[in-house]
Protein backbone atom coordinates (compact mmCIF):
# COMPACT_ATOMS: atom_id res chain seq x y z
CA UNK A 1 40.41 7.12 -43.19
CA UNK A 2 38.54 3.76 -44.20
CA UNK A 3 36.44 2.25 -41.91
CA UNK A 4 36.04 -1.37 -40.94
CA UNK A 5 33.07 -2.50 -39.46
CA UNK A 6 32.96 -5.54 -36.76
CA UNK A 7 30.07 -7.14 -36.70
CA UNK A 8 29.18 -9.86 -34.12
CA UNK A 9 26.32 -11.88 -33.88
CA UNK A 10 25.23 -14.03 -30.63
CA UNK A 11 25.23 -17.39 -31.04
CA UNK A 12 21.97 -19.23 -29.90
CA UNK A 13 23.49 -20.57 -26.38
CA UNK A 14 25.97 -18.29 -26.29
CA UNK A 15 25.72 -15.54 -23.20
CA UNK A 16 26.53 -11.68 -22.72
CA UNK A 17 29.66 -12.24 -21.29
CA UNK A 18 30.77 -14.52 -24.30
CA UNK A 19 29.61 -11.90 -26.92
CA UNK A 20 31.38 -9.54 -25.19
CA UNK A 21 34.61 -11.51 -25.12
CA UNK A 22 34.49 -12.40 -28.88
CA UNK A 23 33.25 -8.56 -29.98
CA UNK A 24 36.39 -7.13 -27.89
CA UNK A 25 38.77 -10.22 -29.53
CA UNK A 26 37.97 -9.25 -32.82
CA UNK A 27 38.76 -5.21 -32.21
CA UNK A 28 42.06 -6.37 -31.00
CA UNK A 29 42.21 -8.23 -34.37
CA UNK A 30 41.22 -5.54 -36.67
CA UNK A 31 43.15 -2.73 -35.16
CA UNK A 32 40.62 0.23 -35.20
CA UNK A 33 41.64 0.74 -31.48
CA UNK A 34 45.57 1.32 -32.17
CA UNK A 35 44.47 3.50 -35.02
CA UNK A 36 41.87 5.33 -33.32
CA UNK A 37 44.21 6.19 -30.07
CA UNK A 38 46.71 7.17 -32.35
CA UNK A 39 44.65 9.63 -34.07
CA UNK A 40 43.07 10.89 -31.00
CA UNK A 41 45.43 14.12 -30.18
CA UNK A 42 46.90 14.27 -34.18
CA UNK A 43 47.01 18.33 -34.69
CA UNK A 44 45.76 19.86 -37.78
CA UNK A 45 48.41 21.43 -39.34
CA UNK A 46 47.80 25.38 -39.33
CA UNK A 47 46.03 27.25 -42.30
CA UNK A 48 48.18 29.71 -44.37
CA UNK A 49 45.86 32.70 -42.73
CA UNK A 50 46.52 31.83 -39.15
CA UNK A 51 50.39 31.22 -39.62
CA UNK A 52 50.73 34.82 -40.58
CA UNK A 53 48.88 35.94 -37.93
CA UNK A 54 50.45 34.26 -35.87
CA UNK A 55 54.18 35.44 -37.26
CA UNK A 56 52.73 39.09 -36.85
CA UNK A 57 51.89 38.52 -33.39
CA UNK A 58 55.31 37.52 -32.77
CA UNK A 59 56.84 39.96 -34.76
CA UNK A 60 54.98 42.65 -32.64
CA UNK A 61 55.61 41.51 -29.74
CA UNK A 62 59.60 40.94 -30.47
CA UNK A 63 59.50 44.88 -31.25
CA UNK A 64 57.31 45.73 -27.52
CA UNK A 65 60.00 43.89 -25.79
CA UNK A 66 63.22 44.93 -27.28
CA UNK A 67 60.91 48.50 -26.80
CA UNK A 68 60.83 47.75 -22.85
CA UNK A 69 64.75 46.77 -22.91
CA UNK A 70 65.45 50.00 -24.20
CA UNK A 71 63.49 52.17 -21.80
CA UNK A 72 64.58 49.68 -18.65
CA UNK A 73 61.61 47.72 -18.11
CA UNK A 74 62.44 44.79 -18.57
């Protein structure tokens, strides 16, 4: 990810309210908010380790279920 930095700098009449305005304009401009919000729930995809645990898990529980069928439980 590359970052761009907005800088702003107030000009000498200029008040809050107008920095504000001009430091939220150029956000919009340079679209670090679009990418950020985008990026904000993005999953990591799963290391090789944890997918097989987590296929084993399964795996074990497909055979405690089909288990249960057979004795009626479930």
């Amino acid at each position: 990810m590359s970052t761009i930095n907005v800088e702003i700098k107030r000009n000498g009449t200029e008040n809050a309210l107008g920095v504000i305005r001009r430091f939220s304009r150029k956000m919009q401009e340079s679209g670090i908010i679009p990418k950020v919000k985008s990026q904000r729930y993005a999953v990591r995809p799963l290391s090789k380790l944890a997918e097989k645990n987590m296929k084993v898990r399964r795996l074990a529980r497909r055979v405690e279920v089909e288990k249960l069928k057979k004795l009626g439980k479930m």
